[in-house]
PDB file of N, CA and C in Angstrom:
ATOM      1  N   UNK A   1      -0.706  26.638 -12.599  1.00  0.00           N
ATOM      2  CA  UNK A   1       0.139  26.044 -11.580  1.00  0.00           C
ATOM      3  C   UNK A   1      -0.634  25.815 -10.280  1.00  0.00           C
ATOM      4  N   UNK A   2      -1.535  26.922 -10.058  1.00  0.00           N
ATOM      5  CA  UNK A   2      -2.237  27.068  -8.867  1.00  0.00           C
ATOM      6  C   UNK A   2      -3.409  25.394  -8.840  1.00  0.00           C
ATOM      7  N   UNK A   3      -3.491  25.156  -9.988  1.00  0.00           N
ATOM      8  CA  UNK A   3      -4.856  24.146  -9.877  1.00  0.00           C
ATOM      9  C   UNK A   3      -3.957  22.644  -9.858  1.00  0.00           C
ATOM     10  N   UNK A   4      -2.989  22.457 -10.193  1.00  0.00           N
ATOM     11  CA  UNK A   4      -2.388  21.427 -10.549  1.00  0.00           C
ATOM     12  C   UNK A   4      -1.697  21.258  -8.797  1.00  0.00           C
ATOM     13  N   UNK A   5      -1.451  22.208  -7.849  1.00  0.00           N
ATOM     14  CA  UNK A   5      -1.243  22.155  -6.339  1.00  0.00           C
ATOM     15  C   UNK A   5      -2.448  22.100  -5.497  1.00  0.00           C
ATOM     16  N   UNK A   6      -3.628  22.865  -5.732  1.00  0.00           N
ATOM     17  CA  UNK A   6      -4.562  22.111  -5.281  1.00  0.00           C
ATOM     18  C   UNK A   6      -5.382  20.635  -5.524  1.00  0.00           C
ATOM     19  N   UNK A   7      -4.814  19.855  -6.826  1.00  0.00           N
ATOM     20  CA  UNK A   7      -5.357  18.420  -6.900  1.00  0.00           C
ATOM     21  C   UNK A   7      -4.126  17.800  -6.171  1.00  0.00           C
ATOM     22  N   UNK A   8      -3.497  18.087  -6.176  1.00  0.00           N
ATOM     23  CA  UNK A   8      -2.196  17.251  -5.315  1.00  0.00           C
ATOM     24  C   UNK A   8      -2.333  17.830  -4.017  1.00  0.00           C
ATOM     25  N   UNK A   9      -2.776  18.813  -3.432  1.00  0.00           N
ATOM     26  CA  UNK A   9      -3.621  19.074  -2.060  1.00  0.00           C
ATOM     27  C   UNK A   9      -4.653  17.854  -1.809  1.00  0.00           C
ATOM     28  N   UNK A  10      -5.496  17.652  -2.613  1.00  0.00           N
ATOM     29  CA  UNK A  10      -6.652  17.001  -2.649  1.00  0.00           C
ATOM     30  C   UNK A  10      -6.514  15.464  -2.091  1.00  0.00           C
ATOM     31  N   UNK A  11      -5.413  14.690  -3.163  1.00  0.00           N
ATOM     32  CA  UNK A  11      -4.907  13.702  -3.171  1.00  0.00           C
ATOM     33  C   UNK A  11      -4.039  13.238  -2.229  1.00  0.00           C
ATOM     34  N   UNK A  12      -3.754  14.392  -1.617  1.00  0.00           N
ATOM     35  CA  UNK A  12      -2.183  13.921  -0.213  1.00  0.00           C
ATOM     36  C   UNK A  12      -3.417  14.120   0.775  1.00  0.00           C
ATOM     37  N   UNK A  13      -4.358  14.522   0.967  1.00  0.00           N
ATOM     38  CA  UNK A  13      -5.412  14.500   1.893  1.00  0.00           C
ATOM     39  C   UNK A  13      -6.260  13.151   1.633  1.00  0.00           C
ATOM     40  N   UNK A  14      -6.742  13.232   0.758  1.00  0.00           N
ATOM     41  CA  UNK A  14      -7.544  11.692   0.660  1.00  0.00           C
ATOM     42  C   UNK A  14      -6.767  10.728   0.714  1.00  0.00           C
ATOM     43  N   UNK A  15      -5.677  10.523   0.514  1.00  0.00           N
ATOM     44  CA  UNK A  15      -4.843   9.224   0.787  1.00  0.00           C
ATOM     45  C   UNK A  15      -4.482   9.372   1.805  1.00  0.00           C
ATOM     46  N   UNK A  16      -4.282  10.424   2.583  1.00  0.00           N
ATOM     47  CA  UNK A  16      -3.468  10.484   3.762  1.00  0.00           C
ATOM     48  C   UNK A  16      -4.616  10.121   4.802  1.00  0.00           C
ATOM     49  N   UNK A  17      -5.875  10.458   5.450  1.00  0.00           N
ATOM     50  CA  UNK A  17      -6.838   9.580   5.573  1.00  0.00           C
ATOM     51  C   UNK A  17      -7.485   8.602   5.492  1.00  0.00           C
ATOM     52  N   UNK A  18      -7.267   7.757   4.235  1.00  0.00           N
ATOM     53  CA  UNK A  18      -7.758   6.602   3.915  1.00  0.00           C
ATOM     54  C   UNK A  18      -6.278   5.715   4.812  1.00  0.00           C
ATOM     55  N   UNK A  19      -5.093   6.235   4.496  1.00  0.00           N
ATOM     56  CA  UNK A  19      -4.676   5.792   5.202  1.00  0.00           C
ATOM     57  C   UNK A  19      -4.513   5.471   6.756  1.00  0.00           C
ATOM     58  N   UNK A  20      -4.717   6.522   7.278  1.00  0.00           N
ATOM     59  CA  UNK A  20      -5.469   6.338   8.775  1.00  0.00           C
ATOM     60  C   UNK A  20      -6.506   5.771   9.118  1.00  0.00           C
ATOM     61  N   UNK A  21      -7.346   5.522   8.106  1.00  0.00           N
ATOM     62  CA  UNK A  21      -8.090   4.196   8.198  1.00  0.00           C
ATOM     63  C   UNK A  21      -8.087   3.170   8.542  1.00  0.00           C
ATOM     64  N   UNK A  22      -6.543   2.825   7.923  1.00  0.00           N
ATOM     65  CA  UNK A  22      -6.257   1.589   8.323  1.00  0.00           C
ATOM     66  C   UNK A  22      -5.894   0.718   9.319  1.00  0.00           C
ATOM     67  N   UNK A  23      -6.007  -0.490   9.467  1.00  0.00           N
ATOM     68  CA  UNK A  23      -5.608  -1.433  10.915  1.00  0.00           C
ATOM     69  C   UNK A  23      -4.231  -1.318  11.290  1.00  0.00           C
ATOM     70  N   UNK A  24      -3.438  -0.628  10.043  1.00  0.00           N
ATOM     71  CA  UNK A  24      -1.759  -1.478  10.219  1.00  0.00           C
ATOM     72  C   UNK A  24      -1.144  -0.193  10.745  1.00  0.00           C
ATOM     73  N   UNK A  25      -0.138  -0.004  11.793  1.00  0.00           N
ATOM     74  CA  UNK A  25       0.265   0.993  12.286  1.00  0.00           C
ATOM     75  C   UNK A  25       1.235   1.687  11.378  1.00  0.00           C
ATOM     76  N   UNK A  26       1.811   1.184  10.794  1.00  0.00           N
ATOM     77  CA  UNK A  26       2.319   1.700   9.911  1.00  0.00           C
ATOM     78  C   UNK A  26       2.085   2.699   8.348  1.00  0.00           C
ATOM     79  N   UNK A  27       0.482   1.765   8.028  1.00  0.00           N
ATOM     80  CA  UNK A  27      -0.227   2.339   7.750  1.00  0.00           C
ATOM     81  C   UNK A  27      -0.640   4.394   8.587  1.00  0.00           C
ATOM     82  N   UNK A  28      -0.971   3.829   9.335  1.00  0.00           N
ATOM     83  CA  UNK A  28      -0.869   5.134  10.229  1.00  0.00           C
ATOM     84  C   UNK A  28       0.143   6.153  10.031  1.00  0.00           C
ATOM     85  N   UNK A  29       1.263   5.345  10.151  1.00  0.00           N
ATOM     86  CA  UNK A  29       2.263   6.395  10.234  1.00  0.00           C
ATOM     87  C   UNK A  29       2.673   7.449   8.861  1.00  0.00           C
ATOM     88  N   UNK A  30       2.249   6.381   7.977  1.00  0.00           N
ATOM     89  CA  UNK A  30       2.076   6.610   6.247  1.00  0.00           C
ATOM     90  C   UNK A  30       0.776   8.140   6.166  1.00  0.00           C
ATOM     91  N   UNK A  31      -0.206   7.608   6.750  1.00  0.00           N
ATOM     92  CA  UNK A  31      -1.083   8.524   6.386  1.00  0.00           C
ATOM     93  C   UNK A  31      -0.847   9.778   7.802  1.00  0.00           C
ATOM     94  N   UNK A  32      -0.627   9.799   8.334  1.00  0.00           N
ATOM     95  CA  UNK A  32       0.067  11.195   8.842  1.00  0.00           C
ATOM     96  C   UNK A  32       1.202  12.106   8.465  1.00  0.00           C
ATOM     97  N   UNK A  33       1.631  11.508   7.471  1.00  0.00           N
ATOM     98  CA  UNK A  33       3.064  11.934   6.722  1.00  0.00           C
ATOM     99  C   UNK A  33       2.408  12.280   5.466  1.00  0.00           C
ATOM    100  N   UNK A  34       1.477  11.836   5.175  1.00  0.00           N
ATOM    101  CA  UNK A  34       0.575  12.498   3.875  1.00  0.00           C
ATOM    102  C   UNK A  34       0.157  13.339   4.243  1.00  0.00           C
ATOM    103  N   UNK A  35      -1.258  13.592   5.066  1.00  0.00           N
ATOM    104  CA  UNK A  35      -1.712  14.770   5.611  1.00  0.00           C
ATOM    105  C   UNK A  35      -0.786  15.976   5.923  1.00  0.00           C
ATOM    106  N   UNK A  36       0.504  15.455   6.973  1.00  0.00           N
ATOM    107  CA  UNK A  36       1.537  16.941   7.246  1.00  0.00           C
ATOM    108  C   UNK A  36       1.914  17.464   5.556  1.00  0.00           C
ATOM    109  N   UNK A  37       1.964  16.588   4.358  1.00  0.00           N
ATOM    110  CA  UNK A  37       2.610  17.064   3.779  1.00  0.00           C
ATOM    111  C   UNK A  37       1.531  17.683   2.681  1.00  0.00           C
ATOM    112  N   UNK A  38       0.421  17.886   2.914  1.00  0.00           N
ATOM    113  CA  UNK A  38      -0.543  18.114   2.369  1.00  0.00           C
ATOM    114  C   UNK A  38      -1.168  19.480   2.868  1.00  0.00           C
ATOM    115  N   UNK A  39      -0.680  19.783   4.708  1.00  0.00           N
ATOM    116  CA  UNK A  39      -0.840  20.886   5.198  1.00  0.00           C
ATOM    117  C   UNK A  39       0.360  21.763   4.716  1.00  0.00           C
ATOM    118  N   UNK A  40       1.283  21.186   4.743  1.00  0.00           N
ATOM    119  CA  UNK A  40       2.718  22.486   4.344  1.00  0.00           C
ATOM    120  C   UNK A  40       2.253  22.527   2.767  1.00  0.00           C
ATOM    121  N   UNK A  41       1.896  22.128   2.092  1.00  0.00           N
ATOM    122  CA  UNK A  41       1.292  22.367   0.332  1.00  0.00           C
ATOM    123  C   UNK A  41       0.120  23.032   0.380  1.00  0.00           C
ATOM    124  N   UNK A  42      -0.559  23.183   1.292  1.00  0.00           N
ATOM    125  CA  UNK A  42      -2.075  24.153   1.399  1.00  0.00           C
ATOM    126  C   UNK A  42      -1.040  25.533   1.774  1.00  0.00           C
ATOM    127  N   UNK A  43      -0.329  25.468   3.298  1.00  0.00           N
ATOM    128  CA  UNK A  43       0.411  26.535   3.860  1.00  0.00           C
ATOM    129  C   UNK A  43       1.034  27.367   2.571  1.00  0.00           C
ATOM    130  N   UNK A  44       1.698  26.820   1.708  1.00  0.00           N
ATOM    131  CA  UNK A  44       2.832  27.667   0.461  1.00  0.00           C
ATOM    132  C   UNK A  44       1.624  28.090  -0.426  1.00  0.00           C
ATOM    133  N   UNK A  45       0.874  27.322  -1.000  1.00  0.00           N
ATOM    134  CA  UNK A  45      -0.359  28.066  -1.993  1.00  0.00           C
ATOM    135  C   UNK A  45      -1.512  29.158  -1.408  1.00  0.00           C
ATOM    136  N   UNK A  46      -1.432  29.002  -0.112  1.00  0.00           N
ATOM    137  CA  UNK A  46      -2.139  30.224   0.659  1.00  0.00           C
ATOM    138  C   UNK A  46      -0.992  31.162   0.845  1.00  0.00           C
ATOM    139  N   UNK A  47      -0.198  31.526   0.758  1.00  0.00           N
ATOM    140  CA  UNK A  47       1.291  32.185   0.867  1.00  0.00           C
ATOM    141  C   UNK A  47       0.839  33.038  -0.304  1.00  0.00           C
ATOM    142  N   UNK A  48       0.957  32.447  -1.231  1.00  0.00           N
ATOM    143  CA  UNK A  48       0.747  33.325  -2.869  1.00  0.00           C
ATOM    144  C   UNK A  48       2.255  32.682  -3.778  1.00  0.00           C
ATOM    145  N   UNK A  49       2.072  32.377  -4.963  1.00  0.00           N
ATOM    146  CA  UNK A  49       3.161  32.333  -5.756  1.00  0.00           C
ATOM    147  C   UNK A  49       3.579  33.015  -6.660  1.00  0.00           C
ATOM    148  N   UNK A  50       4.611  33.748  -5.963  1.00  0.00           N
ATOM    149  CA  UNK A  50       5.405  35.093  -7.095  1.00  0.00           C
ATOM    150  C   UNK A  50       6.907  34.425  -7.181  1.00  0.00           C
ATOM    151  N   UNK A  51       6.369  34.690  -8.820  1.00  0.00           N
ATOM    152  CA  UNK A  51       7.459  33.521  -9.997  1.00  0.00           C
ATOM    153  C   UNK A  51       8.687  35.232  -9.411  1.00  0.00           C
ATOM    154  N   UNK A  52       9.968  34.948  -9.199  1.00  0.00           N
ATOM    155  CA  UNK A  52      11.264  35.418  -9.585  1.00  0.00           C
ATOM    156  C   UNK A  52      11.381  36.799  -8.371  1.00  0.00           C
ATOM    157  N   UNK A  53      10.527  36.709  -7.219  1.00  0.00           N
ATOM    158  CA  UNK A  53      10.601  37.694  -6.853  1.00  0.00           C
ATOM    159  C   UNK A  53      10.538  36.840  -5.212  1.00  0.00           C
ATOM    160  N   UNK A  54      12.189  37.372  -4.749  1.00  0.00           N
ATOM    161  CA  UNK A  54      11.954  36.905  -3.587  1.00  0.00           C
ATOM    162  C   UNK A  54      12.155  37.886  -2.534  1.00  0.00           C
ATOM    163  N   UNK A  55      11.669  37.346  -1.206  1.00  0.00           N
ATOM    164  CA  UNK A  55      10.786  37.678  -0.018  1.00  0.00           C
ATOM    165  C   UNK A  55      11.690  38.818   0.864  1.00  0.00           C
ATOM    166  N   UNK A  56      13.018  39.520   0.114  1.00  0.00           N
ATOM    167  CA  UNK A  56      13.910  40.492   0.132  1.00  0.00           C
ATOM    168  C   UNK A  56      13.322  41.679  -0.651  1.00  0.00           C
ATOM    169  N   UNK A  57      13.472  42.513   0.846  1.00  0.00           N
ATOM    170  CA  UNK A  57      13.083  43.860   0.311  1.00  0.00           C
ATOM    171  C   UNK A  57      13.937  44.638   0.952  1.00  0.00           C
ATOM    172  N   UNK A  58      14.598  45.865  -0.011  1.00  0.00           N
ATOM    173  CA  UNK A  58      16.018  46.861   0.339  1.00  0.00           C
ATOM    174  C   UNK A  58      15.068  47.654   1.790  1.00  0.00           C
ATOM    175  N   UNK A  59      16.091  47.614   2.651  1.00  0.00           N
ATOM    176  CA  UNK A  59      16.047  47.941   3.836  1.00  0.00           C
ATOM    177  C   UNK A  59      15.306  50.001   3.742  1.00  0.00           C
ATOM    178  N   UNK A  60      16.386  50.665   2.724  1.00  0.00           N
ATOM    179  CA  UNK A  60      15.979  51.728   2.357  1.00  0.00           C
ATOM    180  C   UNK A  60      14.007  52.067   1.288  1.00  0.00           C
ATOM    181  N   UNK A  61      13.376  50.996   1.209  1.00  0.00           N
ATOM    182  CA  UNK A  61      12.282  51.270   0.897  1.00  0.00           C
ATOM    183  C   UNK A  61      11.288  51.641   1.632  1.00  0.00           C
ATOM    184  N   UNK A  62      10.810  52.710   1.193  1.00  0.00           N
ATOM    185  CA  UNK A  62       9.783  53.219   2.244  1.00  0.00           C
ATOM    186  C   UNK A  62       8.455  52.466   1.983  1.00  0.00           C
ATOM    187  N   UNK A  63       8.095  52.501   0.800  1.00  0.00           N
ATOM    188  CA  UNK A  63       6.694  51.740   0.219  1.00  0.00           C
ATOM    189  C   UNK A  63       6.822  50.221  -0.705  1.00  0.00           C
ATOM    190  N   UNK A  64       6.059  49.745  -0.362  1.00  0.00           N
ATOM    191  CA  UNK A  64       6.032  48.697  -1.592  1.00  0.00           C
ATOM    192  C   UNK A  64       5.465  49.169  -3.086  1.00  0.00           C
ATOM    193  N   UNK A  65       6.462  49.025  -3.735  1.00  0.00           N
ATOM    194  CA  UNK A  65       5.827  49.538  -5.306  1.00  0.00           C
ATOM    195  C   UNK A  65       6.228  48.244  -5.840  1.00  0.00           C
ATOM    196  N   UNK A  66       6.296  47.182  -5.951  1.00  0.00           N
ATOM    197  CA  UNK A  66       6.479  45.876  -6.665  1.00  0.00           C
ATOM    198  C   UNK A  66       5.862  44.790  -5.833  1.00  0.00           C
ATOM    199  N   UNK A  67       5.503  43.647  -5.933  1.00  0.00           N
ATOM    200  CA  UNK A  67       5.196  42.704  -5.942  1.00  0.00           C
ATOM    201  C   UNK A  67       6.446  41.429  -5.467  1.00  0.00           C
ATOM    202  N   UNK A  68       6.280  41.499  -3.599  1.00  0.00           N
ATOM    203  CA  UNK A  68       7.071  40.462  -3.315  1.00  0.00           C
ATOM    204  C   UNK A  68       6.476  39.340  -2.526  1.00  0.00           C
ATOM    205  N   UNK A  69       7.231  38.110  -2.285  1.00  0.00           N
ATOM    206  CA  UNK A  69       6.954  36.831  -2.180  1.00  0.00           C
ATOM    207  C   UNK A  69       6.442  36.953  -0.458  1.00  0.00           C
ATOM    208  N   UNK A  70       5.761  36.456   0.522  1.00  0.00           N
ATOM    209  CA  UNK A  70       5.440  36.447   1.580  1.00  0.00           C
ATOM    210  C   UNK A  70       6.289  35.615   2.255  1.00  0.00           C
ATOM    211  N   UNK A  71       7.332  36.229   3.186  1.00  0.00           N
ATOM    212  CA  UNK A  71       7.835  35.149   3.965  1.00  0.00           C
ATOM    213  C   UNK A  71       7.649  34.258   5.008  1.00  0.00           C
ATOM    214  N   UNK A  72       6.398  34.518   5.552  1.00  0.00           N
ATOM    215  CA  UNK A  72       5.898  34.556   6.720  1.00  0.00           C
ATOM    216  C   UNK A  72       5.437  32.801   6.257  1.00  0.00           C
ATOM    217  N   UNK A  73       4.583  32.506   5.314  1.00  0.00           N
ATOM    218  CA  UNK A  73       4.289  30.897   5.217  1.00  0.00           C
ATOM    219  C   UNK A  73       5.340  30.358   4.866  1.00  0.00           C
ATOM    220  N   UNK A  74       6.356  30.632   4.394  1.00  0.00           N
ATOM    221  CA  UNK A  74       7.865  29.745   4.062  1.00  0.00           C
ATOM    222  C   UNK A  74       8.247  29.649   5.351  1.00  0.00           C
ATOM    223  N   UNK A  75       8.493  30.327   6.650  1.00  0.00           N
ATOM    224  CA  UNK A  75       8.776  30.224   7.641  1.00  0.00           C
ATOM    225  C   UNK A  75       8.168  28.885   8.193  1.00  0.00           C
ATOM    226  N   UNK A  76       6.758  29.167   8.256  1.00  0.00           N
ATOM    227  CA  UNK A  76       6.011  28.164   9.053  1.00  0.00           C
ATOM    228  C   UNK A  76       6.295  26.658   8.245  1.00  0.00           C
ATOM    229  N   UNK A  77       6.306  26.387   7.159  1.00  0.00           N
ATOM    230  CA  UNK A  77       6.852  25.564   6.073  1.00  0.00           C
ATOM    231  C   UNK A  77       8.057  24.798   7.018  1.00  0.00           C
ATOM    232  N   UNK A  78       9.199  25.752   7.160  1.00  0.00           N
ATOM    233  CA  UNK A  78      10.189  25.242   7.821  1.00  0.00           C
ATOM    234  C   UNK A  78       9.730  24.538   9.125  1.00  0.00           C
ATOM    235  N   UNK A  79       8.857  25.269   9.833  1.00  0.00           N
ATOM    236  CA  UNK A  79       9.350  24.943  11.222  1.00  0.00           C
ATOM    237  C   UNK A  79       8.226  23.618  11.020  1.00  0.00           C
ATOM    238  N   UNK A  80       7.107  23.625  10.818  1.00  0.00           N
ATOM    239  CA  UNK A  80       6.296  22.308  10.493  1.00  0.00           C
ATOM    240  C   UNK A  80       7.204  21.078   9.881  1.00  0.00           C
ATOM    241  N   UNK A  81       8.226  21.410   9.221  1.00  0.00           N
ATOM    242  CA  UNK A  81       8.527  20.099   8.831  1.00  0.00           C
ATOM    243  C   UNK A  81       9.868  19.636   9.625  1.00  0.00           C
ATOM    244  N   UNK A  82      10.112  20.599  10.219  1.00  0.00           N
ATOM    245  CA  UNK A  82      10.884  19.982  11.521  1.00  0.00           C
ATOM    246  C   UNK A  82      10.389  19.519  12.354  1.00  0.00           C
ATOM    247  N   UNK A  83       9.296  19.921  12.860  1.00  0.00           N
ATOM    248  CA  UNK A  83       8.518  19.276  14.231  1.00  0.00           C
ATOM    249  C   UNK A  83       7.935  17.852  13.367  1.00  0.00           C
ATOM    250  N   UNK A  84       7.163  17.824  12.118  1.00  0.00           N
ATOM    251  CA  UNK A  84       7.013  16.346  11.526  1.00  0.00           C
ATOM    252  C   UNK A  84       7.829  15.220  11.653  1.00  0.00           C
ATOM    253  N   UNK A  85       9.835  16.241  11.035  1.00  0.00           N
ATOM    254  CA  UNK A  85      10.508  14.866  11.523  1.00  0.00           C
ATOM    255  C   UNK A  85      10.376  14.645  12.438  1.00  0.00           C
ATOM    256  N   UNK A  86      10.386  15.288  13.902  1.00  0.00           N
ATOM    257  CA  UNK A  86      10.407  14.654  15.414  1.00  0.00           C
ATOM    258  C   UNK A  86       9.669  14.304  15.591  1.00  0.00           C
ATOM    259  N   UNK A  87       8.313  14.172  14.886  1.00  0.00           N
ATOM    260  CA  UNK A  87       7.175  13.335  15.315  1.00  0.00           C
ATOM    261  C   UNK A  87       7.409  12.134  14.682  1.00  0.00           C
ATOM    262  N   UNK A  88       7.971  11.871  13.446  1.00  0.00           N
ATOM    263  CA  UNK A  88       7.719  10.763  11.940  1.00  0.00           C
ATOM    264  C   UNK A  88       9.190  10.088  13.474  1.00  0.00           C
ATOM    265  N   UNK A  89      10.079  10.604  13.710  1.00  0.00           N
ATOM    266  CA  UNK A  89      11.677   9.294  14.194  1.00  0.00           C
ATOM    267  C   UNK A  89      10.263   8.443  15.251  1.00  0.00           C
ATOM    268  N   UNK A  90      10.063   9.783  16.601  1.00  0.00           N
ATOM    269  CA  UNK A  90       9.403   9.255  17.746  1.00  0.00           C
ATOM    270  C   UNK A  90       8.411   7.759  17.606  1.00  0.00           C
ATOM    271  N   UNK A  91       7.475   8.903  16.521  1.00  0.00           N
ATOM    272  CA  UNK A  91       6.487   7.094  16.188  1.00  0.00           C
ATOM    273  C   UNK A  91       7.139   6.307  15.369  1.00  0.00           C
ATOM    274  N   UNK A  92       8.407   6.567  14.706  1.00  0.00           N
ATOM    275  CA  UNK A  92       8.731   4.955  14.164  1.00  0.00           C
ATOM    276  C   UNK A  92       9.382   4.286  15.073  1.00  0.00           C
ATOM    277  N   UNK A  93      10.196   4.452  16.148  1.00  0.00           N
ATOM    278  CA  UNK A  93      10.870   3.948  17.493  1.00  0.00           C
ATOM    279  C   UNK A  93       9.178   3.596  18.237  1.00  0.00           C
ATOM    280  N   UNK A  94       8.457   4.473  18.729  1.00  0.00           N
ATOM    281  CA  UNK A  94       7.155   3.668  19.033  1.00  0.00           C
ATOM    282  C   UNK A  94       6.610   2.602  18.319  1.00  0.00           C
ATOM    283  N   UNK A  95       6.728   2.673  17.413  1.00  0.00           N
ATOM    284  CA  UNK A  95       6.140   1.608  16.510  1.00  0.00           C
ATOM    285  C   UNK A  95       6.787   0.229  16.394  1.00  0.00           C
ATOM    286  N   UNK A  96       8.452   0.559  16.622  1.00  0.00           N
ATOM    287  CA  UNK A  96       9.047  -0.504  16.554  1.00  0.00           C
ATOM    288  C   UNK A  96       8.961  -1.295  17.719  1.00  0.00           C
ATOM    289  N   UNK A  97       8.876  -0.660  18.889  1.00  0.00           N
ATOM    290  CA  UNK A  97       8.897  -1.293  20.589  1.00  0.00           C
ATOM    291  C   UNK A  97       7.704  -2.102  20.617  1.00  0.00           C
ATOM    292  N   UNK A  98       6.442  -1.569  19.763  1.00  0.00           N
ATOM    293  CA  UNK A  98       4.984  -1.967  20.180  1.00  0.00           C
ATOM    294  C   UNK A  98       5.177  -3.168  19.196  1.00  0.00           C
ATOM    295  N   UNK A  99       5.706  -3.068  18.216  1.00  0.00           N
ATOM    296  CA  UNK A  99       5.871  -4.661  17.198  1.00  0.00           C
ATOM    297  C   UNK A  99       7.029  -5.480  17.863  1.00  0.00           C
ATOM    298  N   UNK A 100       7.968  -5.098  18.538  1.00  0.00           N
ATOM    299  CA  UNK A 100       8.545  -6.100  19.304  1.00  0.00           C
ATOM    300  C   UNK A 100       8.167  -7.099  20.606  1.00  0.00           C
ATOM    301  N   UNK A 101       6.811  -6.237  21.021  1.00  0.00           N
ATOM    302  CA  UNK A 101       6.041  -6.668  21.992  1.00  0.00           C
ATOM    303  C   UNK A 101       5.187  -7.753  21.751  1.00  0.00           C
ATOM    304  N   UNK A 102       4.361  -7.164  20.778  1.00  0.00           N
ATOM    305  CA  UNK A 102       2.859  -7.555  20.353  1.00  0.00           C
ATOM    306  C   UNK A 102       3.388  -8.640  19.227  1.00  0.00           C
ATOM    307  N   UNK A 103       4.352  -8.525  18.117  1.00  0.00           N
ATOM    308  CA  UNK A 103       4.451  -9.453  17.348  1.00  0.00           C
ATOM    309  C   UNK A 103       3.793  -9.207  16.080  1.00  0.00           C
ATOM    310  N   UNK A 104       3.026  -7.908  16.121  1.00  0.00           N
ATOM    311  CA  UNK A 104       2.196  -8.128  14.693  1.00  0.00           C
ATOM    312  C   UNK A 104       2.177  -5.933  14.668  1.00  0.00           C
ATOM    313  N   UNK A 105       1.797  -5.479  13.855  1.00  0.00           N
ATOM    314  CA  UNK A 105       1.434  -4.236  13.094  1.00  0.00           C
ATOM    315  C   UNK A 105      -0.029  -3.927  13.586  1.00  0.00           C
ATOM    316  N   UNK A 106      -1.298  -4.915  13.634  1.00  0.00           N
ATOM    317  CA  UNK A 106      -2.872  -4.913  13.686  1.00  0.00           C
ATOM    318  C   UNK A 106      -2.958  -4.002  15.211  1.00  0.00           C
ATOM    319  N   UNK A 107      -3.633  -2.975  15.000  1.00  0.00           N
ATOM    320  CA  UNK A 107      -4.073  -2.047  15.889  1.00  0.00           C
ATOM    321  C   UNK A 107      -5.010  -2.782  16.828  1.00  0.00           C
ATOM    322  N   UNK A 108      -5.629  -3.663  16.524  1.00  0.00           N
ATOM    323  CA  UNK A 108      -6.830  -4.437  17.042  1.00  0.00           C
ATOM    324  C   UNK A 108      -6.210  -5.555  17.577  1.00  0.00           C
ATOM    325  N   UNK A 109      -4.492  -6.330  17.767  1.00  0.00           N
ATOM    326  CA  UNK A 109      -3.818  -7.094  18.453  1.00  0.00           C
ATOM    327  C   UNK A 109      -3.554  -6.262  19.730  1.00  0.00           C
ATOM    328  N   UNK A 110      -3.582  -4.787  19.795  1.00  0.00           N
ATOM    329  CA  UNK A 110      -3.108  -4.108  21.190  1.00  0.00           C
ATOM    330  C   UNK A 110      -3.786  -5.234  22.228  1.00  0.00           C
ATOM    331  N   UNK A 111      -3.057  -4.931  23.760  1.00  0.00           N
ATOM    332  CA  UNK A 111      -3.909  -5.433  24.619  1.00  0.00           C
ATOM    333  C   UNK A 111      -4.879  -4.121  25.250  1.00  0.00           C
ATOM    334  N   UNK A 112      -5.895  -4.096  25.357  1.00  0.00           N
ATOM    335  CA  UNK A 112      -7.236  -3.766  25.695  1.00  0.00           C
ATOM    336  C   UNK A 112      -7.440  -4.085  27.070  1.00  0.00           C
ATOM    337  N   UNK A 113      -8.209  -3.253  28.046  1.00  0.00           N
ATOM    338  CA  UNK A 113      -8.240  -3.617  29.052  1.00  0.00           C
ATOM    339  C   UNK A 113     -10.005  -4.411  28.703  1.00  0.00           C
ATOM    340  N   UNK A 114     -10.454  -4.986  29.185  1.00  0.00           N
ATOM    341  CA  UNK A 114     -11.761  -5.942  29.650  1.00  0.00           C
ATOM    342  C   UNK A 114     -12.420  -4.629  30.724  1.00  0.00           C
ATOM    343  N   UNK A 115     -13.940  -4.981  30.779  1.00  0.00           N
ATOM    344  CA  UNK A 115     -14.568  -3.849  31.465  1.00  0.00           C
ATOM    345  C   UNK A 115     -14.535  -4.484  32.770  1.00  0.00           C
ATOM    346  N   UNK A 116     -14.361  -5.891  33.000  1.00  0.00           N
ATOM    347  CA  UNK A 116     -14.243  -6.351  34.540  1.00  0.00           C
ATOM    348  C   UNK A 116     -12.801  -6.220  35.217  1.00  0.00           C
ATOM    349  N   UNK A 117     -11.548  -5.550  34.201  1.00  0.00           N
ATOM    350  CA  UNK A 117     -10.611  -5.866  34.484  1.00  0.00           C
ATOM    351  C   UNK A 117     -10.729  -4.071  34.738  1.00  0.00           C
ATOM    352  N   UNK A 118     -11.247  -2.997  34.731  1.00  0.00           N
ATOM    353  CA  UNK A 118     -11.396  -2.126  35.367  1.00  0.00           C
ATOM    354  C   UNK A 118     -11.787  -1.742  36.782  1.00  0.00           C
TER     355      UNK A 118
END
């Protein structure tokens, strides 16, 4: 299970870059939504995966004698993909204002300042 989440680690990273590669902002926005989702899939497999045993432990235990789930990266899991949506609405409303402006997606249509116009 463990190897079959790190090639799909692999793959939401290399696409998610190649996509930031690209000219089209949207593009952009694509490959930052790969990468976040490629960091919360590194975050859970560095966690550890324990099949049927969850991250509840009886208040009355003094020691760990079994094998439980870490809650601490499911946490961060959560809160990362909340702050993603507020990043993923923000830049698609940015994205939409800058294509209502400019007329086109091409990163390289922005206006640019000129070095004499400094």
């Amino acid at each position: 299970m463990e190897i079959v989440l790190v090639l799909l680690i692999g793959i939401l990273y290399a696409s998610g870059i190649f996509m930031l590669l690209r000219r089209s902002m949207v593009k952009l926005l694509i490959g930052l939504i790969l990468l976040g989702n490629g960091a919360n899939l590194l975050i859970f497999l560095l966690g550890g995966i324990t099949k049927g045993k969850p991250p509840v432990i009886d208040a009355a235990a003094k020691l760990f004698t079994d094998v439980y789930a870490d809650p601490v990266p499911q946490a961060l899991i959560l809160t990362a993909i909340v702050i993603s949506f507020g990043l993923q609405a923000f830049a698609i409303v940015l994205l939409k204002r800058v294509y209502v402006l400019v007329n086109s997606d091409d990163l390289d249509d922005l206006n640019t300042p000129e070095e004499e116009d400094i």
